[in-house]
Protein backbone atom coordinates (compact mmCIF):
# COMPACT_ATOMS: atom_id res chain seq x y z
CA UNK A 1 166.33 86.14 111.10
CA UNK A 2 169.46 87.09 109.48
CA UNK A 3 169.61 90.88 111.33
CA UNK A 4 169.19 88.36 114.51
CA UNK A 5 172.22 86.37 113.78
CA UNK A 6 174.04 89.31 112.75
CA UNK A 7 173.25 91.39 115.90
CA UNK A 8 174.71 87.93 117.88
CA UNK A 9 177.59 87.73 116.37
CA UNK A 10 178.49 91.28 116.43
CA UNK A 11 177.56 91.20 120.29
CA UNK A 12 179.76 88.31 120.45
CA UNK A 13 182.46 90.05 119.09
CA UNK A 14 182.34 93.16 121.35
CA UNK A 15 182.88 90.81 124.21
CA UNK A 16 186.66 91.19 123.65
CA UNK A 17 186.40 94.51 122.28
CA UNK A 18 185.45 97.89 124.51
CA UNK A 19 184.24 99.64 121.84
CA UNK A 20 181.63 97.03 120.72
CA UNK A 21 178.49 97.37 123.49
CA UNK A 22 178.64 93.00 123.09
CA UNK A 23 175.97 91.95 125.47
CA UNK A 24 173.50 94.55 124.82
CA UNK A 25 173.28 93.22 121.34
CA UNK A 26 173.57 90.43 121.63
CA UNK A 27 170.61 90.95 123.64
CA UNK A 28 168.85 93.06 120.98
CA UNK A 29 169.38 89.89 118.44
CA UNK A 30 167.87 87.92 121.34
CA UNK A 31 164.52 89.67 121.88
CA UNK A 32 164.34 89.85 117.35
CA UNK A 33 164.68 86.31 117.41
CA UNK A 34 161.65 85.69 120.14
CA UNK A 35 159.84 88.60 118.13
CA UNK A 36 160.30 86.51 114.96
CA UNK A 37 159.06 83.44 116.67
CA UNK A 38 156.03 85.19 117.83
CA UNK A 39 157.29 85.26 121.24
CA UNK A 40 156.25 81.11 120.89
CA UNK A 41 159.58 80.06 121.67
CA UNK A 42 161.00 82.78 124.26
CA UNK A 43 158.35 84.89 125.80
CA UNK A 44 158.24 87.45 128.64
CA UNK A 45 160.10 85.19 131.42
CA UNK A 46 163.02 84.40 129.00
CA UNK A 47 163.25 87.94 127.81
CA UNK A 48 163.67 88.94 131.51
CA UNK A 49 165.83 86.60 132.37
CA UNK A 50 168.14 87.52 129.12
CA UNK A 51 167.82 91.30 130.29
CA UNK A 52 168.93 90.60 133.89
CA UNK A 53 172.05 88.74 132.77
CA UNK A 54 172.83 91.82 130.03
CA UNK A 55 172.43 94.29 132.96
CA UNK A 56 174.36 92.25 135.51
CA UNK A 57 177.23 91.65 132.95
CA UNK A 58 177.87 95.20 131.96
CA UNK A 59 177.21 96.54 135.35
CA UNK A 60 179.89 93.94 136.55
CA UNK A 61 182.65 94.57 133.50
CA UNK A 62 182.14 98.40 134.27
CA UNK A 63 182.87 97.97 138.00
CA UNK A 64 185.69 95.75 137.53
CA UNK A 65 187.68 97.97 136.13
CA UNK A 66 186.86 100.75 138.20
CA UNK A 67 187.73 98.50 141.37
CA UNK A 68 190.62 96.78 139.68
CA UNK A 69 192.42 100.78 139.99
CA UNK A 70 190.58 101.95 143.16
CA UNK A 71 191.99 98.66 144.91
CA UNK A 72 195.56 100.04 144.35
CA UNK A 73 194.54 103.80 145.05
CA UNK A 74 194.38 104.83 141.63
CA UNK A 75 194.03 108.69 141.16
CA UNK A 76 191.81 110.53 139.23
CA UNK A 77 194.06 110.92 136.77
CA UNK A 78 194.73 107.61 136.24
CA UNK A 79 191.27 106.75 135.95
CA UNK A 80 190.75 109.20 133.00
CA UNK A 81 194.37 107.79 131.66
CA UNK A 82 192.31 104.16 131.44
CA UNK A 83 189.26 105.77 129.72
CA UNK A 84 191.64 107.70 127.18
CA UNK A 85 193.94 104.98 126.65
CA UNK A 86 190.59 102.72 125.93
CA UNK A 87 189.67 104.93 123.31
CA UNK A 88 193.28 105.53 121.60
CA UNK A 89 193.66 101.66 121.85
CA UNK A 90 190.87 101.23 119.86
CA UNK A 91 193.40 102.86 116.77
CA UNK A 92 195.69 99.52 117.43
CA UNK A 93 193.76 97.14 117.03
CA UNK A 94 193.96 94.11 120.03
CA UNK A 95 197.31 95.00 121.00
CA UNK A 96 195.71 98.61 121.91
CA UNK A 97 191.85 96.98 123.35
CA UNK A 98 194.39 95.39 125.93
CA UNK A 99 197.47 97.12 126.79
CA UNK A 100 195.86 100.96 126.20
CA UNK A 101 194.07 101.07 129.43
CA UNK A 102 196.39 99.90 131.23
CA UNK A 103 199.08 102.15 129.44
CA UNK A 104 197.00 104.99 129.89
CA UNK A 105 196.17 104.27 133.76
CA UNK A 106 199.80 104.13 134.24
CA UNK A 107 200.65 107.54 132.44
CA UNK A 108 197.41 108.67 134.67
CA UNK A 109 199.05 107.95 138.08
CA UNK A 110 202.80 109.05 137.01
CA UNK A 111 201.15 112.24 135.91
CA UNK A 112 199.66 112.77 139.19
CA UNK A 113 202.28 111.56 141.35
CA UNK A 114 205.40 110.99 139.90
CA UNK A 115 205.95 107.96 141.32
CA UNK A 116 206.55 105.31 138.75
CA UNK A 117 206.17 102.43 141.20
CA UNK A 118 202.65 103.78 142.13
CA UNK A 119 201.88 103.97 138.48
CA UNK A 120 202.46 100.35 137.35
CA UNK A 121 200.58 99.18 140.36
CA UNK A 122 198.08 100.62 139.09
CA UNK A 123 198.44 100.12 135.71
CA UNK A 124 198.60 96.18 136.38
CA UNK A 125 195.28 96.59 138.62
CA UNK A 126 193.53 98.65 135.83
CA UNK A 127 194.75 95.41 133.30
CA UNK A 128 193.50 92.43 135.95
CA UNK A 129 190.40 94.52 136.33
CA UNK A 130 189.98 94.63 132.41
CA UNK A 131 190.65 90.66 132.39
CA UNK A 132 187.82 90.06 135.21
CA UNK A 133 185.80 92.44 133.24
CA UNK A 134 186.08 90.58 130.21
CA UNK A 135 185.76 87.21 132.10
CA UNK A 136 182.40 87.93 133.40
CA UNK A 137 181.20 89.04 129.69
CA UNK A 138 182.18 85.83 128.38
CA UNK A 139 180.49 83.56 131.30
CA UNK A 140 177.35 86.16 130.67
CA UNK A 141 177.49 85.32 126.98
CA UNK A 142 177.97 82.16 127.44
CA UNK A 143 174.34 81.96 129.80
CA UNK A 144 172.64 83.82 127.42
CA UNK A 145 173.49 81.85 124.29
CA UNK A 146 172.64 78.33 126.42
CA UNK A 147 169.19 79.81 127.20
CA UNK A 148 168.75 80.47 124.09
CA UNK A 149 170.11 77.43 122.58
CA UNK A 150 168.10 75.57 125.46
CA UNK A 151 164.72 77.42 124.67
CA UNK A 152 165.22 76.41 120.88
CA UNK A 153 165.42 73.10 121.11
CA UNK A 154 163.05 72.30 123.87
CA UNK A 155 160.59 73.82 121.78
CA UNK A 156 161.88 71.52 118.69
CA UNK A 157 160.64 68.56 121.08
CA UNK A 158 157.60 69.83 122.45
């Protein structure tokens, strides 16, 4: 019960952060916690359900960043500035989970075009993509947890 918890939390807390896959655990300490409970208390449907929201989340944090710099024209090299400046963020603490993709997206596009106009355009979109991104985790979270909260106490009454 206590891995469960543990995996929730943890998938809670890589909501915020990139590095942290946060719904997929989350999930994992989802599908323990019916496996503890025999599947009595969430079985198959729930499970499915659960999955369907992890998948939808991540596809839809992945794709908002990748639309929030395509919308602006990003280049390549702006896109692999966002994925670089993800991962050297990660040094930094919050500070770098938020401003390093956007900081790298913007070196990105000045690299490839030297226009420094172009590259905080896109260095903002990369940023509201990131904040959409991050938005949709949360609500996802937020569904999952009130299933599972739901499914636990119906089955308290029943």
């Amino acid at each position: 019960m206590a891995l469960a918890i543990i995996l929730l939390l943890i998938g809670l807390c890589g909501i915020v952060l990139p590095a942290l896959p946060g719904l997929p655990l989350m999930f994992a300490g989802a599908w323990l916690l019916a496996h503890l409970g025999h599947y009595q208390i969430m079985g198959t449907a729930t499970l499915i359900i659960l999955a369907v929201i992890t998948i939808f989340g991540w596809l839809l944090d992945f794709l908002a960043g990748l639309l929030g710099a395509k919308a602006c024209g990003a280049s390549k090299q702006a896109l692999w500035g966002a994925l670089l400046g993800s991962i050297v963020g990660l040094f930094f603490h919050l500070p770098g989970l938020i401003l390093g993709p956007l900081i790298g997206a913007a070196i990105g596009e000045w690299l490839a075009r030297r226009d420094l106009v172009a590259a905080g355009k896109v260095g903002i979109a990369t940023f509201i993509g990131f904040i959409i991104g991050v938005v949709a985790k949360i609500g996802c979270a937020a569904a999952m947890l009130l299933i599972m909260l739901t499914m636990h106490v119906w089955s308290a009454f029943n």
